[in-house]
Protein backbone atom coordinates (compact mmCIF):
# COMPACT_ATOMS: atom_id res chain seq x y z
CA UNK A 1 61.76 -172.72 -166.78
CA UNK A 2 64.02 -171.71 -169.69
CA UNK A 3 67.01 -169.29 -169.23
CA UNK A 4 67.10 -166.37 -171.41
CA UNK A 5 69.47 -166.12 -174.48
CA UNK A 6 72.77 -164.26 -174.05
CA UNK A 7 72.19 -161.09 -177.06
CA UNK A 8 74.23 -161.43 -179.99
CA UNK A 9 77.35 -160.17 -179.34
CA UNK A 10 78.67 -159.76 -182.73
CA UNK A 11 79.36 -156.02 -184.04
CA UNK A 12 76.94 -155.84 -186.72
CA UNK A 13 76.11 -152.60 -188.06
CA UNK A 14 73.16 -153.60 -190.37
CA UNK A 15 72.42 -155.89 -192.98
CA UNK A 16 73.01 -156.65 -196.46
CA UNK A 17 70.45 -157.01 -199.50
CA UNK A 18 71.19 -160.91 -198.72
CA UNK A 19 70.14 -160.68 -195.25
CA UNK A 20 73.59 -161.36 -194.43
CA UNK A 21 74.41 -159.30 -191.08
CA UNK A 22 77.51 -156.82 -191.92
CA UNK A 23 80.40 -157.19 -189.51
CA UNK A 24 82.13 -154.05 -188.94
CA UNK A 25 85.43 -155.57 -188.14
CA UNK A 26 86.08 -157.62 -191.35
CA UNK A 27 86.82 -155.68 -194.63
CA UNK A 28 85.71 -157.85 -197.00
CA UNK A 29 86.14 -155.07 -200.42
CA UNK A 30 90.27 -155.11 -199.18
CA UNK A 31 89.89 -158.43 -198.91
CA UNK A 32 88.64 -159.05 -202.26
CA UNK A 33 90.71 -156.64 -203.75
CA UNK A 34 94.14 -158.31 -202.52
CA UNK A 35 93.16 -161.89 -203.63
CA UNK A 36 92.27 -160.23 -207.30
CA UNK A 37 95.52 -158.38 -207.47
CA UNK A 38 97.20 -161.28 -206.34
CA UNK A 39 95.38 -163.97 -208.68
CA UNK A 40 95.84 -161.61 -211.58
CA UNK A 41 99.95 -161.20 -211.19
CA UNK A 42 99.84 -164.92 -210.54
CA UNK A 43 98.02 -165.76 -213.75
CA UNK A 44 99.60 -162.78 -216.05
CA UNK A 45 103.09 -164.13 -215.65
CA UNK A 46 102.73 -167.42 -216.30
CA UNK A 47 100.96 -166.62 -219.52
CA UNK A 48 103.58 -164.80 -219.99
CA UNK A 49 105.91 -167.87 -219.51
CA UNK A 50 103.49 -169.71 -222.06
CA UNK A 51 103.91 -166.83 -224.70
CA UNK A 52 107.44 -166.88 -223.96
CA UNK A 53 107.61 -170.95 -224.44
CA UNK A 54 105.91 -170.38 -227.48
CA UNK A 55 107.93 -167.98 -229.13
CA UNK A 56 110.77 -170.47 -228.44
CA UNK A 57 109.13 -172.92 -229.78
CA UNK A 58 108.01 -171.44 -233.39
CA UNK A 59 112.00 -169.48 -233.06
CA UNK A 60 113.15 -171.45 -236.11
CA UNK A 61 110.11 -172.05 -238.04
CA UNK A 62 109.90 -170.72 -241.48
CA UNK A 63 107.82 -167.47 -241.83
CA UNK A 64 104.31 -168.54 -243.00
CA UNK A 65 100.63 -166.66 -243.78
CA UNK A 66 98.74 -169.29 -242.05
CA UNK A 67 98.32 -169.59 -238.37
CA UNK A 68 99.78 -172.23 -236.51
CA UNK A 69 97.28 -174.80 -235.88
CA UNK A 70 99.18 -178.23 -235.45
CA UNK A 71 102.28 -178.88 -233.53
CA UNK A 72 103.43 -178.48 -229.86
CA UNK A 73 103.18 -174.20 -230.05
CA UNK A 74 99.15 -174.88 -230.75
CA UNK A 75 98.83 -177.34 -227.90
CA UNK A 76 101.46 -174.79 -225.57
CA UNK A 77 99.47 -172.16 -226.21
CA UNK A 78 95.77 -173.72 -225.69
CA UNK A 79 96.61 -175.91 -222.67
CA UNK A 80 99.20 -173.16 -220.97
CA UNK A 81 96.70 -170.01 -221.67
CA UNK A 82 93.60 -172.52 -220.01
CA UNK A 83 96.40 -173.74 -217.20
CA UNK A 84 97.11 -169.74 -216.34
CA UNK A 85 93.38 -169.04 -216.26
CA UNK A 86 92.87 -171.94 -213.76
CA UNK A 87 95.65 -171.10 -211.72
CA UNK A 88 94.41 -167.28 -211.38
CA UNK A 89 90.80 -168.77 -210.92
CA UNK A 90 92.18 -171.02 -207.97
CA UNK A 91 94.48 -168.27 -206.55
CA UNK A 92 91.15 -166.17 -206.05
CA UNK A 93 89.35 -169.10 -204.60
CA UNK A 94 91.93 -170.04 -201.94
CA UNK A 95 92.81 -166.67 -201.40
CA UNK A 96 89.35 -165.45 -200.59
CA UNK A 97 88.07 -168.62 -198.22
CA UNK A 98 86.96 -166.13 -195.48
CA UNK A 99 84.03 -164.72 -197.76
CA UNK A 100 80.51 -166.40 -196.05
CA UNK A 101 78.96 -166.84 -199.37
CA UNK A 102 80.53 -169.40 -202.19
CA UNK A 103 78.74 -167.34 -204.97
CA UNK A 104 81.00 -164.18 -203.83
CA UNK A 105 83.86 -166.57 -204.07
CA UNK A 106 83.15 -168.03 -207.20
CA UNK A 107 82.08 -165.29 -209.60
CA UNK A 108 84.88 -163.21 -208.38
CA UNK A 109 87.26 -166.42 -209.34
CA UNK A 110 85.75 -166.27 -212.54
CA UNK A 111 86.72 -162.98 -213.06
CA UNK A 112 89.98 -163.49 -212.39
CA UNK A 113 90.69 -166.68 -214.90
CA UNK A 114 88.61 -164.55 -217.77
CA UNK A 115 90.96 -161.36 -216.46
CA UNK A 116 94.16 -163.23 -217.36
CA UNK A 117 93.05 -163.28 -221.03
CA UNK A 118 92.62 -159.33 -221.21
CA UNK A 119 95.99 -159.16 -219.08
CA UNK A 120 97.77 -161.56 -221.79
CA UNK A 121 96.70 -159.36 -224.42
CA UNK A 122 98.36 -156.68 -222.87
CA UNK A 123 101.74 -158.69 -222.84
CA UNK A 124 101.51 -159.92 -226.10
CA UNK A 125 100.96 -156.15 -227.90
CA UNK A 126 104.22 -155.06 -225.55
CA UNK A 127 106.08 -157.91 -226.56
CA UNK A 128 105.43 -157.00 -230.01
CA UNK A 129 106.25 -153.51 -230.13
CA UNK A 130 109.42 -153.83 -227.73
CA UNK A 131 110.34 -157.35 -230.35
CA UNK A 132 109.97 -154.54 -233.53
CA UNK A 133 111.89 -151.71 -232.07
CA UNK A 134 114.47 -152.99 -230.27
CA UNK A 135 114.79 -157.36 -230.65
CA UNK A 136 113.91 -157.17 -226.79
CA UNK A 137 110.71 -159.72 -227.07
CA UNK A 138 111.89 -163.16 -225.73
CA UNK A 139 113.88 -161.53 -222.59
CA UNK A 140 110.82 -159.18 -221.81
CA UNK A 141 108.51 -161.88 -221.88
CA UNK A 142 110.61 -163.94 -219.19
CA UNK A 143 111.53 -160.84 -217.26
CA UNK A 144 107.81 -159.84 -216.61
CA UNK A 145 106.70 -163.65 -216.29
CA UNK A 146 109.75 -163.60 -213.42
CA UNK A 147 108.77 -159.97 -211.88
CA UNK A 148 105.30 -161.04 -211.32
CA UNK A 149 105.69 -164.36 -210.25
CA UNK A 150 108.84 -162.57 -207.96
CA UNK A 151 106.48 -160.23 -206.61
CA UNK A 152 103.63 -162.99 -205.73
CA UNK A 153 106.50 -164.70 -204.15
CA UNK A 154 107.99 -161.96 -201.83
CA UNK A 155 104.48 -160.56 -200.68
CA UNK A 156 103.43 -163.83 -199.44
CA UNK A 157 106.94 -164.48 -197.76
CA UNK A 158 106.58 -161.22 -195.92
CA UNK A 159 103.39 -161.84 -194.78
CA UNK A 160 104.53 -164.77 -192.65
């Protein structure tokens, strides 16, 4: 004769459109949220240390009408701008290994690299404007790359 299973004992409140049960005591939308925030500060300032390495780079080049496309600022800027996106992308990833479902994981990754591109766009049209008005481009661009980074940095030492 067969003993009866113990019930489930897990607090499920329903279930998904997956089928997935939903636990009550996980918040998986905070959860989400934080590793976004966090892989989007992480990948925002060091684009912005790849715009600033740029701008060092091209500092004494003569003034031209033709885009860059040869020389170490092209290959900083392609390889640094695809390094930041991976590093956001990975961030999200690592930071979100409690999710059940890899798909969650993934896409939301992905939004995160392709995020960092929208974000950089951001710093490049302040850099501008604060490099026209007031000469203050190069030592915004490391500030903010060293804020965000910074603030990455102390969150996850206080968590510990």
């Amino acid at each position: 004769m067969t003993s009866p299973t113990p019930p489930d004992t897990t607090p499920a409140i329903g279930h998904n459109l997956a089928g997935e049960p939903i636990d009550a005591t996980r918040d998986l939308v905070g959860l989400a949220f934080g590793a976004m925030r966090r892989a989007l500060l992480l990948g925002t300032g060091a684009s912005a240390l790849v715009l600033w390495a740029v701008r060092r780079t091209l500092a004494h080049a003569p003034a031209g009408d033709r885009p860059v496309v040869t020389g170490p600022a092209f290959y900083i800027l392609t390889f640094g701008m695809l390094a930041a996106m991976a590093l956001a992308g990975t961030a999200a990833w690592m930071r979100m290994a409690t999710l059940g479902a890899p798909w969650r994981r993934g896409v939301l990754s992905a939004v995160c690299a392709f995020g960092v591109t929208v974000t950089s766009l951001a710093v490049t049209v302040v850099y501008h404007y604060l490099d026209q008005w007031f000469g203050w481009g190069d030592t915004t661009l490391l500030g903010l790359a060293v804020l965000l980074l910074g603030l990455v940095v102390v969150r996850d030492l206080r968590r510990r």
